[in-house]
Structures are given as structure tokens and as C-alpha cells.
C-alpha atoms as a PDB file:
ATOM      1  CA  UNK A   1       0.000   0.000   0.000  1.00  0.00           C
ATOM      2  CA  UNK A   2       1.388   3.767  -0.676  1.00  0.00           C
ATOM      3  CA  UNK A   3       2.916   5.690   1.558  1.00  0.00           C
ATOM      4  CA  UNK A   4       0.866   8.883   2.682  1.00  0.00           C
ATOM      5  CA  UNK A   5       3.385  10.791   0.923  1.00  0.00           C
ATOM      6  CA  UNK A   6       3.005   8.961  -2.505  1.00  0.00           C
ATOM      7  CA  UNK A   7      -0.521   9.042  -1.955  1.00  0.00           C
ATOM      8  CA  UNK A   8      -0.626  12.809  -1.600  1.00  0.00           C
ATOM      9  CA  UNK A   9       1.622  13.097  -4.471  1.00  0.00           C
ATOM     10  CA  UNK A  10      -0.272  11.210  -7.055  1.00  0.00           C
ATOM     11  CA  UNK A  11      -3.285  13.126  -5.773  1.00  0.00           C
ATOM     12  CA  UNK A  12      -1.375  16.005  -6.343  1.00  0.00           C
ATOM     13  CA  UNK A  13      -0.716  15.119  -9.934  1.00  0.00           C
ATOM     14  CA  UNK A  14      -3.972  14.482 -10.938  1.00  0.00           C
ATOM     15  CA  UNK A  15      -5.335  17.792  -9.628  1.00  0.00           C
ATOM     16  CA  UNK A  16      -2.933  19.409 -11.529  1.00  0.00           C
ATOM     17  CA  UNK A  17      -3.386  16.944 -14.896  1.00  0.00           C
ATOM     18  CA  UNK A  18      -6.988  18.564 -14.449  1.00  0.00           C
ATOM     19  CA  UNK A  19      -6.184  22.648 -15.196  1.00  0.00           C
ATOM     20  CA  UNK A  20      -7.910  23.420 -12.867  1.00  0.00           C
ATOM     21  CA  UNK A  21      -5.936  26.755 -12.947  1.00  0.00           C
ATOM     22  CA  UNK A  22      -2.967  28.808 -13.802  1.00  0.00           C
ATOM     23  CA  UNK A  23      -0.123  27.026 -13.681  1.00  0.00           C
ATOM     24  CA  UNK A  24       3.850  27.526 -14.596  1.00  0.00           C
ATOM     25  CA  UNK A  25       6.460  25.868 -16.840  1.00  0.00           C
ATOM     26  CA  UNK A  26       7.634  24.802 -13.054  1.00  0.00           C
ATOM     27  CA  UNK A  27       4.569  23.522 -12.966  1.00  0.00           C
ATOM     28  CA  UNK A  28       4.328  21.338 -16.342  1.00  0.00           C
ATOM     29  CA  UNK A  29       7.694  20.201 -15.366  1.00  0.00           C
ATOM     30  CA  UNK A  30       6.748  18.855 -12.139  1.00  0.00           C
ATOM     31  CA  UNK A  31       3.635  17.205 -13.534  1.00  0.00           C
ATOM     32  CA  UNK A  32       5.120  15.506 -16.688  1.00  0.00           C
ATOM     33  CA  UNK A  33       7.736  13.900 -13.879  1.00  0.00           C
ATOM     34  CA  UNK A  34       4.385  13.192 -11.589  1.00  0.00           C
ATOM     35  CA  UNK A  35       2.774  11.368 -14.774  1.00  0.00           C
ATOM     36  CA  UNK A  36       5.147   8.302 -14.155  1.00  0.00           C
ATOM     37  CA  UNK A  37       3.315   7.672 -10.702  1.00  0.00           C
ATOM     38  CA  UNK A  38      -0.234   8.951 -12.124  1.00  0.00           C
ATOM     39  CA  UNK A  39      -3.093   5.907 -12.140  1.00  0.00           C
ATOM     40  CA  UNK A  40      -4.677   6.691 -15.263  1.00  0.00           C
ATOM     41  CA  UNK A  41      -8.267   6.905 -15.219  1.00  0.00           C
ATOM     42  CA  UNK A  42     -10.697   4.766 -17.357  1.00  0.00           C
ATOM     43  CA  UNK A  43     -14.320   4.629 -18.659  1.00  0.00           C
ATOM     44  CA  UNK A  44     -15.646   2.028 -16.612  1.00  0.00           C
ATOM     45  CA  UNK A  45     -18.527   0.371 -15.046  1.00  0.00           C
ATOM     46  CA  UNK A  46     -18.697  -0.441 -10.957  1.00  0.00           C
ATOM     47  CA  UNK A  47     -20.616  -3.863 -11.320  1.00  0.00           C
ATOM     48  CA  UNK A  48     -23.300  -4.669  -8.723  1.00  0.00           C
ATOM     49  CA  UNK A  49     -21.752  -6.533  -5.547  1.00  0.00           C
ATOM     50  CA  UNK A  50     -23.369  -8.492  -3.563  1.00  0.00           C
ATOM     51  CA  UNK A  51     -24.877  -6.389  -1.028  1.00  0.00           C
ATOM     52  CA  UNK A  52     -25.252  -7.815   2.603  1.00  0.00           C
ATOM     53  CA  UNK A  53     -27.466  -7.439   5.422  1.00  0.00           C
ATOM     54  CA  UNK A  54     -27.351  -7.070   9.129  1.00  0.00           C
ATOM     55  CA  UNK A  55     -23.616  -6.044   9.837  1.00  0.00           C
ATOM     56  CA  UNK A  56     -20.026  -6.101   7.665  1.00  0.00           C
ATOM     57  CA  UNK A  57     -16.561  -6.495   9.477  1.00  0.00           C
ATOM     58  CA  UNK A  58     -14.890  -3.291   8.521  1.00  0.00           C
ATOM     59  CA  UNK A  59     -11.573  -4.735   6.709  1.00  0.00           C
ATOM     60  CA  UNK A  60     -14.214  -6.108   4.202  1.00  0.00           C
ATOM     61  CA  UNK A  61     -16.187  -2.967   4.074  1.00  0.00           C
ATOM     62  CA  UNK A  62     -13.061  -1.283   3.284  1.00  0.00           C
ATOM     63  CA  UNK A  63     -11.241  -3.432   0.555  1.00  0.00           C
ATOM     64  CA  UNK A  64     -14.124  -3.854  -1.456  1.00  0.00           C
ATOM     65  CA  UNK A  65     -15.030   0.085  -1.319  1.00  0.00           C
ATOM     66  CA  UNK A  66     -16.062   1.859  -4.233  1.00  0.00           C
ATOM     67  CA  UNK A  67     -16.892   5.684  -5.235  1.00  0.00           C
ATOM     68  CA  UNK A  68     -19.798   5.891  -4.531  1.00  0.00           C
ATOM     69  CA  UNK A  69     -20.388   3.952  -1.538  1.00  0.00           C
ATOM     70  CA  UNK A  70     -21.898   6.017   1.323  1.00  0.00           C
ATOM     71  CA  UNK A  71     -20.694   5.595   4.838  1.00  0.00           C
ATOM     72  CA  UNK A  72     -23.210   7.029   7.756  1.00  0.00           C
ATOM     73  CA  UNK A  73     -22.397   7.496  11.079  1.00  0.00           C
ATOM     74  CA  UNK A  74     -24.807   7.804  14.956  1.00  0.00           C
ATOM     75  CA  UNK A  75     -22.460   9.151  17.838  1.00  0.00           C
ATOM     76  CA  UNK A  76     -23.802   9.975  21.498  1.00  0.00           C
ATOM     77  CA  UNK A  77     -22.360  13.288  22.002  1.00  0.00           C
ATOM     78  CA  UNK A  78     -24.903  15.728  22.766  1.00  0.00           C
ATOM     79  CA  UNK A  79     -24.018  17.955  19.706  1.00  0.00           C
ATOM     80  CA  UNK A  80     -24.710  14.370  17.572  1.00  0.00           C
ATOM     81  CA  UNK A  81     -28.283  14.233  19.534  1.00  0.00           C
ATOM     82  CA  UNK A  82     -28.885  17.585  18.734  1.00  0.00           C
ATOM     83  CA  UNK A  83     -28.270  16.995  14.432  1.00  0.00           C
ATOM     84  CA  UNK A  84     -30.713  13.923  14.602  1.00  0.00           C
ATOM     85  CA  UNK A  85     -33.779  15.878  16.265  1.00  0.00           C
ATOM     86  CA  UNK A  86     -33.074  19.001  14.149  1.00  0.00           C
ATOM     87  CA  UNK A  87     -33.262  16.672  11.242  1.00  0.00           C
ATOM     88  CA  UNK A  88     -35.154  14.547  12.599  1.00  0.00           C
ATOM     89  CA  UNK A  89     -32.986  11.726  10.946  1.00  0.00           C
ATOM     90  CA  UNK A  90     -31.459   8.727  12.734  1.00  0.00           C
ATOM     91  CA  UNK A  91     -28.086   9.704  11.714  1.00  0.00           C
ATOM     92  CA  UNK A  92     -25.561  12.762  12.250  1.00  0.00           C
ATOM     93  CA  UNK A  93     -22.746  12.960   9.663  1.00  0.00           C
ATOM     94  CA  UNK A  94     -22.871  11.220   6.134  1.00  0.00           C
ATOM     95  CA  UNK A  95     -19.930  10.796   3.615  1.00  0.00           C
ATOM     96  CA  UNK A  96     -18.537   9.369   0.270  1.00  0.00           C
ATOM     97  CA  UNK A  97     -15.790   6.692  -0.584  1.00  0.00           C
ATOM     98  CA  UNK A  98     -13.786   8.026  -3.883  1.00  0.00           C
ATOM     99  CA  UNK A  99     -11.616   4.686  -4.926  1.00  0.00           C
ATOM    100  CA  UNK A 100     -10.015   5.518  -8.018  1.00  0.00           C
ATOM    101  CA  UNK A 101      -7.583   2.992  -9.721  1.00  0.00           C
ATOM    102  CA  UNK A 102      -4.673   1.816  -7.735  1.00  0.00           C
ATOM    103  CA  UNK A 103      -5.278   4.849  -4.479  1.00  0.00           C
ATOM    104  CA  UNK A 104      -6.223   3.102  -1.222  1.00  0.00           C
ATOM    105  CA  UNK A 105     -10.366   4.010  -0.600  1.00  0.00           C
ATOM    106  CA  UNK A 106     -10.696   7.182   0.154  1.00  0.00           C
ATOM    107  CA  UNK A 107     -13.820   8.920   2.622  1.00  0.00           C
ATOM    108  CA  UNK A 108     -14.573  12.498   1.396  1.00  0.00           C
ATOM    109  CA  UNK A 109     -16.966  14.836   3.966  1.00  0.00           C
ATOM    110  CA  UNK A 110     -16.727  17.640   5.657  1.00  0.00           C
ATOM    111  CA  UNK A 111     -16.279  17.454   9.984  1.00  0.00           C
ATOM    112  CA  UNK A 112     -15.122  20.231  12.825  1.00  0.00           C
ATOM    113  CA  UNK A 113     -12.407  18.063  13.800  1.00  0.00           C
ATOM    114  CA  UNK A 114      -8.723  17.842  11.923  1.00  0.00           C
ATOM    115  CA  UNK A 115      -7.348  14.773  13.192  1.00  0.00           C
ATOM    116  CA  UNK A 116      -7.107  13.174   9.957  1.00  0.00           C
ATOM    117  CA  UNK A 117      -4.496  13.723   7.766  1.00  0.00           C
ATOM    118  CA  UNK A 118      -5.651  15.223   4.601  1.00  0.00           C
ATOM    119  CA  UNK A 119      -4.212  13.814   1.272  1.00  0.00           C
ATOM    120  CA  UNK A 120      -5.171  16.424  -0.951  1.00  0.00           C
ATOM    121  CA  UNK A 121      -3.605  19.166   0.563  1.00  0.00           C
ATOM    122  CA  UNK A 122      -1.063  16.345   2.796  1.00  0.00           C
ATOM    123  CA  UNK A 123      -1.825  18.535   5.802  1.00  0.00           C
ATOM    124  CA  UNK A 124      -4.581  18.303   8.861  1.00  0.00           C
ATOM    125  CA  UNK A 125      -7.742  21.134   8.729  1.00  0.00           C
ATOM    126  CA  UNK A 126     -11.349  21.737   9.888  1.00  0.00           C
ATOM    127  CA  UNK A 127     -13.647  21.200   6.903  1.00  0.00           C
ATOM    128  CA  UNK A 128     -13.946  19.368   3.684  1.00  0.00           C
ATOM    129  CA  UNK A 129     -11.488  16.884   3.699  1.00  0.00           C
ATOM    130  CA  UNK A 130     -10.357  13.404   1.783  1.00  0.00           C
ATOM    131  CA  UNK A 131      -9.283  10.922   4.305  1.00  0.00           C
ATOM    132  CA  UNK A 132      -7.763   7.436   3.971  1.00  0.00           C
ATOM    133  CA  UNK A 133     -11.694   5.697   4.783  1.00  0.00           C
ATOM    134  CA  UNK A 134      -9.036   3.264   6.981  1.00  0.00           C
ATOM    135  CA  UNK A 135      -7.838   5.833   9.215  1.00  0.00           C
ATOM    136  CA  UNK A 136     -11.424   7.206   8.769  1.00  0.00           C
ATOM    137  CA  UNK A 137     -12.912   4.538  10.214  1.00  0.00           C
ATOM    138  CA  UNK A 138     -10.743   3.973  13.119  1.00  0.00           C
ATOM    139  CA  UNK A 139     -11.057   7.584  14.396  1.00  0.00           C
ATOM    140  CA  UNK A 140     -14.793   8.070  13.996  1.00  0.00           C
ATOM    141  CA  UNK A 141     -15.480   4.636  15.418  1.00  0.00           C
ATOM    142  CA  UNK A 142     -13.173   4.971  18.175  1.00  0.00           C
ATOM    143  CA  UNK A 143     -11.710   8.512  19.116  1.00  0.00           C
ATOM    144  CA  UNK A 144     -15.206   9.937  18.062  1.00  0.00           C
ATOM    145  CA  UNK A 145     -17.184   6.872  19.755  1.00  0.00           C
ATOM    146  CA  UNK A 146     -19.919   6.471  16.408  1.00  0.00           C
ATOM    147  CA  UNK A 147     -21.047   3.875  15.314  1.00  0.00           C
ATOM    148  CA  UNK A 148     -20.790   3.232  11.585  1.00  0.00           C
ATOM    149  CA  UNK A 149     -23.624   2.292   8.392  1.00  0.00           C
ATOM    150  CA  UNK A 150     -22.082   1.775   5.046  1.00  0.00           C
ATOM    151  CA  UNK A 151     -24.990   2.034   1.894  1.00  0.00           C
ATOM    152  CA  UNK A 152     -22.892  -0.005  -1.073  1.00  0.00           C
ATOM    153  CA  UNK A 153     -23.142   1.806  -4.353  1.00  0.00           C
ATOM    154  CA  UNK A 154     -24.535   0.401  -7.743  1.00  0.00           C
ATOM    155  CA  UNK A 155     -24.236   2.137 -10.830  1.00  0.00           C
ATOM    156  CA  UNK A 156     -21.691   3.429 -14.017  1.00  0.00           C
ATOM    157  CA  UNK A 157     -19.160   5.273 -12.874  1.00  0.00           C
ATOM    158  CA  UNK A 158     -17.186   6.737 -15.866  1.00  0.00           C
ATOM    159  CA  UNK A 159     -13.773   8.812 -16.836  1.00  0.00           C
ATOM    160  CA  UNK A 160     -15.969  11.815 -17.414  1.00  0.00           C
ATOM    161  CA  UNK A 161     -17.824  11.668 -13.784  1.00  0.00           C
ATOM    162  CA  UNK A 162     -14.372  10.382 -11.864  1.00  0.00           C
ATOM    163  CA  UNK A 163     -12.853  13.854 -13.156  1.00  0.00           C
ATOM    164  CA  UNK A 164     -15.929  15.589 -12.526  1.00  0.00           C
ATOM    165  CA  UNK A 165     -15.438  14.136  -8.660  1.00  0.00           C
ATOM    166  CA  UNK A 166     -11.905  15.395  -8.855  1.00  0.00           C
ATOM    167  CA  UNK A 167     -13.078  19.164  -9.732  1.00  0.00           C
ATOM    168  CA  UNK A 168     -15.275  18.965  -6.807  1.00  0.00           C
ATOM    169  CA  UNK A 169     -12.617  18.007  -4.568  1.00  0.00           C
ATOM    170  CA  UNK A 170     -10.333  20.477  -5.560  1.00  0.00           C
ATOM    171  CA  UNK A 171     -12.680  23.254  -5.523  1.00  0.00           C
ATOM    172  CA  UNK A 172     -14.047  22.228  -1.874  1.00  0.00           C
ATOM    173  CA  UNK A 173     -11.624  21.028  -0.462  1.00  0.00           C
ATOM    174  CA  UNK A 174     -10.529  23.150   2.938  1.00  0.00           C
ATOM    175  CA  UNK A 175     -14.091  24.801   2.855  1.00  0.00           C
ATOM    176  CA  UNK A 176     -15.080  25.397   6.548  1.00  0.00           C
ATOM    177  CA  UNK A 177     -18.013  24.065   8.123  1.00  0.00           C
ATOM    178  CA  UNK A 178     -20.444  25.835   9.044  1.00  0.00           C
ATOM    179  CA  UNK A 179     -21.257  27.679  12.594  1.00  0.00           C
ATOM    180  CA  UNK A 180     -24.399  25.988  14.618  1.00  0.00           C
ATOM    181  CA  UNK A 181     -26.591  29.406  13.662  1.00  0.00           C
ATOM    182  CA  UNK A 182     -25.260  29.249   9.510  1.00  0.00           C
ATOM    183  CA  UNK A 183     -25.781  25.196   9.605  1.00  0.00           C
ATOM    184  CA  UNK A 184     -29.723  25.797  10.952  1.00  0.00           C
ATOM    185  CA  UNK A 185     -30.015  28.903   8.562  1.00  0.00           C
ATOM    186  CA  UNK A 186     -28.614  26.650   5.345  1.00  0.00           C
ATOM    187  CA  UNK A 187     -30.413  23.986   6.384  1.00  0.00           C
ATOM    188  CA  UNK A 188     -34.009  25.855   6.951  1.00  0.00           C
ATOM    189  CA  UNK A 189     -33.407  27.993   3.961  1.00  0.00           C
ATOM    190  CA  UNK A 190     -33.243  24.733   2.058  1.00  0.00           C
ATOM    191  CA  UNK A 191     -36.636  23.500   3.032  1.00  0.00           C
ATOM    192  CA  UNK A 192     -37.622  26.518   1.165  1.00  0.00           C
ATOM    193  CA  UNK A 193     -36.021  25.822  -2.086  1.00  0.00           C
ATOM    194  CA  UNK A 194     -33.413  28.025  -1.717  1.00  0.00           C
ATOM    195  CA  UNK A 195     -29.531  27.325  -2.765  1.00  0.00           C
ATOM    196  CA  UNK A 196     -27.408  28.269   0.039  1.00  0.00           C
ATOM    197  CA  UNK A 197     -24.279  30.754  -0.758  1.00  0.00           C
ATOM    198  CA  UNK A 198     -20.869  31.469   0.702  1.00  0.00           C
ATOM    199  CA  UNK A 199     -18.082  29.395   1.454  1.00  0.00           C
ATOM    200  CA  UNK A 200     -19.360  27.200   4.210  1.00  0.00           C
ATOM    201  CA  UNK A 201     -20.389  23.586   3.648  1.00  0.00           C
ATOM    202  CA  UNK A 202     -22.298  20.592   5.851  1.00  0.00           C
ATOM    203  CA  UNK A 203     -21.685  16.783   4.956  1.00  0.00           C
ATOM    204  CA  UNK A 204     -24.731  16.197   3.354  1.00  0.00           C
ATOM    205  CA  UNK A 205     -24.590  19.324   1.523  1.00  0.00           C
ATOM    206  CA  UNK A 206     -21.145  18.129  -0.026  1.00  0.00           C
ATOM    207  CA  UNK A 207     -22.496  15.098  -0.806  1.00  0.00           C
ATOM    208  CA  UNK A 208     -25.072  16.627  -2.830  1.00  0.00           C
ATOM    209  CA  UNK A 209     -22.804  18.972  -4.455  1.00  0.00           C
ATOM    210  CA  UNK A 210     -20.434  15.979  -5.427  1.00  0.00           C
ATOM    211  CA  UNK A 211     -23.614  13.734  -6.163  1.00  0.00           C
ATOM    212  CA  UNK A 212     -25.206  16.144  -8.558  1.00  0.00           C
ATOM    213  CA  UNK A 213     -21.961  17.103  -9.904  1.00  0.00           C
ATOM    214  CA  UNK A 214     -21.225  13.419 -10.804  1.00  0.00           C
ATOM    215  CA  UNK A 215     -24.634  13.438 -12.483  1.00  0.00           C
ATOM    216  CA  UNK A 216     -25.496  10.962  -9.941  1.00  0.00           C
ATOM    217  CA  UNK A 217     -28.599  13.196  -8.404  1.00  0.00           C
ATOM    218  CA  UNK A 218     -31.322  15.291  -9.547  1.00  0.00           C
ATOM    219  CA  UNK A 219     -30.446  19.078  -9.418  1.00  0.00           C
ATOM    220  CA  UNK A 220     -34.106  20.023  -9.015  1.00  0.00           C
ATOM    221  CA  UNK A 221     -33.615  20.711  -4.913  1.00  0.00           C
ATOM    222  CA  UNK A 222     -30.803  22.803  -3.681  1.00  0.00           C
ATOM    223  CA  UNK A 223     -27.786  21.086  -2.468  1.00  0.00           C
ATOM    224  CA  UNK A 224     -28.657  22.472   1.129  1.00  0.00           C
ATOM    225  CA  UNK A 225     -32.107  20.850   1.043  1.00  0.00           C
ATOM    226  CA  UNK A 226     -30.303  17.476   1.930  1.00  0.00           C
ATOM    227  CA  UNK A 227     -29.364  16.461   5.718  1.00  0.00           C
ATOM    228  CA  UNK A 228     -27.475  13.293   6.615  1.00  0.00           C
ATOM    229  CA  UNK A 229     -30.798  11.519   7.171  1.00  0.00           C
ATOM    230  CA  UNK A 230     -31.697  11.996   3.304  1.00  0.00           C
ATOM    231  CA  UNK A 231     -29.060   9.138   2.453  1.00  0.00           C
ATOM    232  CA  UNK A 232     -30.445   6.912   4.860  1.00  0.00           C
ATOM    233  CA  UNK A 233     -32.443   4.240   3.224  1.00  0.00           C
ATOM    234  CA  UNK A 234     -35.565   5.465   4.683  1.00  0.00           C
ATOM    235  CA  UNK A 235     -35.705   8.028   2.460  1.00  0.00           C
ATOM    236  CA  UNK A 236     -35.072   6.417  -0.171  1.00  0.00           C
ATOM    237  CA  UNK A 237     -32.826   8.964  -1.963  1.00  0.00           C
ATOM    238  CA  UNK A 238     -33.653   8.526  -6.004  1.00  0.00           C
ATOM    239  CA  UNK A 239     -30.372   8.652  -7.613  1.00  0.00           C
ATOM    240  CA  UNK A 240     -30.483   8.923 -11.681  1.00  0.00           C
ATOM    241  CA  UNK A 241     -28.993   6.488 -15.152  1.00  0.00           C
ATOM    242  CA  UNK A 242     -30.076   3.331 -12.720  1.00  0.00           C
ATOM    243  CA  UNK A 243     -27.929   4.362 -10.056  1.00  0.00           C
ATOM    244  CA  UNK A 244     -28.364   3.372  -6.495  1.00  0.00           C
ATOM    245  CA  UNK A 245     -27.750   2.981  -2.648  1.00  0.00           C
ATOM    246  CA  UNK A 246     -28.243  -0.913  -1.201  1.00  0.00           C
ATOM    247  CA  UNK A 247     -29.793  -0.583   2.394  1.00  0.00           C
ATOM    248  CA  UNK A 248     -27.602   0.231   5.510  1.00  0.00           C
ATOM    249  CA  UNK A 249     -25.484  -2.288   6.973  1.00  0.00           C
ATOM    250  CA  UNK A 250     -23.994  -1.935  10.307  1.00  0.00           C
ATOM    251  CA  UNK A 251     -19.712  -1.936   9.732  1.00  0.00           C
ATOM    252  CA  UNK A 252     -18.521  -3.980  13.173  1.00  0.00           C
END
């Protein structure tokens, strides 16, 4: 398995393969000698696994990850409680795996906390981040005390929608999450139809964003319509192009 520092460089390299920006003969330079380490992404089509029921040991939820895949978590913390009844969902934080080519599964969401190193940027911040979903795992199950729901994705994922994801990242990455008073006024102002603006962005509104992006999900509600309960089965979330979310499973 790569190092965190190859990891963060081939990252690196295909944010830049993107031009996404500017960038500098330095630049060019550094990416053509980048391009030896680059995975090189490929049309494609994530076939349907066989989904389980009841619970999943975690090393198997884990090495059989793909993008798509949508991990859910229910802590006990007060400031969890207090998500769930303002949502009135059973769960408080939502996120997405990105697995592309030979890069370890990756977890992609948006948290207070910076404990986890990020591999886009290689450094630890509040915010959107993209976390190994191993080191994910350990710290939200354990430092965090949550207890973890994995939906397993179905569907097409192709070159097109895997750079699309990649666009996303880089332009959200580091984006701070909201205060308590701008996560309630997204959140309401959403239940009204309307998109939210500024900077600030909540996990299930990234997962929206990166959903609808993908042309995974319906653009017809605002991305800060969605709360982490709206990826819970219950809901039953209507992704697009046959698309979809197998019930939760419990990851022990």
C-alpha cells in the first residue's frame, strides 16, 4: 500500500493533470515527472456486488469500497443528539468513498475536527477533507465513539464523472463548516427551495454537491435541502442512469 506521501503526491498530480488553474512551466515540469506515478483513469462500469445485510466487518467494508459507496455514522455526544432531532434523521454525519484505480479508498466529507491527515492538501484542517476511509474509520469509530452504516453503491461510474469528482474536490476542499446558527439557517433555507451561498459547507450538503456534480442526483432541490438523514435508506434517496444505494449495513 502507498505511503501517505506517494498518496498525496499522485493526488497532487492528478489535480494538476486537471487545469484546474494557472499554472507555470515549473509547474508542467513537475507534472510531466508526476505522470510516471499517475493511475490513469478509465471509462468504466462499478458492477453490482453483492450487497449484505445485518452487519459487515470493517476490513471487508473497506477493501471492497467503491466511489460511490456512502458511509453514515450515529455518535452519542450531545451535539450528535442535537443533528438527529433538528433533522429529525437517525443519523448525524454522512460521507462518500472516492476509490479511483490503484489509491487506497478514500472517505470524502466535511467534519469540525482535523485529526485526519488530509491527502489532498497532505496537511490536517477543519472542513472538507479526503481521508484514507481506513484511518477514517478507526477515528470516527473509536476517538469519536460512532457507530458506523455503510450504503454499497450500484451504478456506471465513468472517466468523465471520476474527473468531474476530482473538480469537486479540488474546488471544496478546505471549505469550513459551518457555525451551529449558519448550519440551521442553510439547512431551513433549504426546506424553502433556496440554494445556500458562501463558502461554508455541511456533509450532506457536499455530498449533494459531489452527487449532482457526478450526475449521480437530480439538481431540481438545492444542495442544502439534503441532511445526513436523506441518504439513509428510509428516504429512499432517487439517484439517476439506474444508479443506487443498497440498504444500511452496520460496519462492526
Amino acid at each position: 500500500m502507498q505511503s501517505i506521501a506517494q498518496l498525496v503526491g499522485v493526488v497532487g498530480a492528478i489535480r494538476t493533470s486537471l487545469a484546474l488553474g494557472g499554472h507555470t512551466d515549473r509547474d508542467d515540469a513537475r507534472q510531466r515527472r508526476q505522470a510516471q506515478d499517475l493511475p490513469q483513469t478509465h471509462s468504466r462500469t462499478v458492477r453490482p456486488v453483492k450487497r449484505r445485510t445485518g452487519t459487515i466487518p470493517a476490513d471487508e467494508a473497506i477493501q471492497s469500497a467503491v466511489t460511490g459507496d456512502v458511509w453514515l455514522f450515529r455518535g452519542a455526544r450531545l451535539a450528535d443528539r442535537a443533528v438527529r432531532v433538528a433533522t429529525n434523521a437517525p443519523v448525524n454525519h454522512v460521507a462518500m468513498v472516492v476509490a479511483i484505480d490503484d489509491l487506497p479508498p478514500l472517505l470524502w466529507h466535511t467534519e469540525l475536527g482535523q485529526t485526519l491527515q488530509d491527502v489532498w492538501t497532505g496537511d490536517h484542517h477543519r472542513g472538507a477533507q479526503l481521508n484514507r476511509l481506513d484511518e477514517a474509520h478507526r477515528v470516527w469509530t473509536g476517538k469519536y465513539g460512532q457507530r458506523a452504516y455503510l450504503r454499497q453503491f450500484t451504478g456506471e461510474v465513468t472517466r468523465q464523472m471520476e474527473d468531474e469528482l476530482l473538480r469537486v474536490i479540488a474546488a471544496y476542499d478546505g471549505r469550513a463548516f459551518p457555525t451551529t446558527r449558519g448550519l440551521a439557517g442553510r439547512w431551513l433555507a433549504g426546506r424553502v427551495r433556496h440554494e445556500a451561498t458562501g463558502q461554508a459547507v455541511y456533509c450532506a450538503q457536499l455530498l449533494a454537491i459531489t452527487f449532482r456534480r457526478m450526475g449521480l442526483l437530480n439538481p431540481k432541490r438545492p444542495s442544502n435541502w439534503y441532511d445526513p438523514g436523506k441518504f439513509w435508506s428510509g428516504d429512499r434517496l432517487p439517484l439517476v442512469d439506474g444508479a443506487s444505494l443498497g440498504a444500511e449495513i452496520e460496519v462492526v
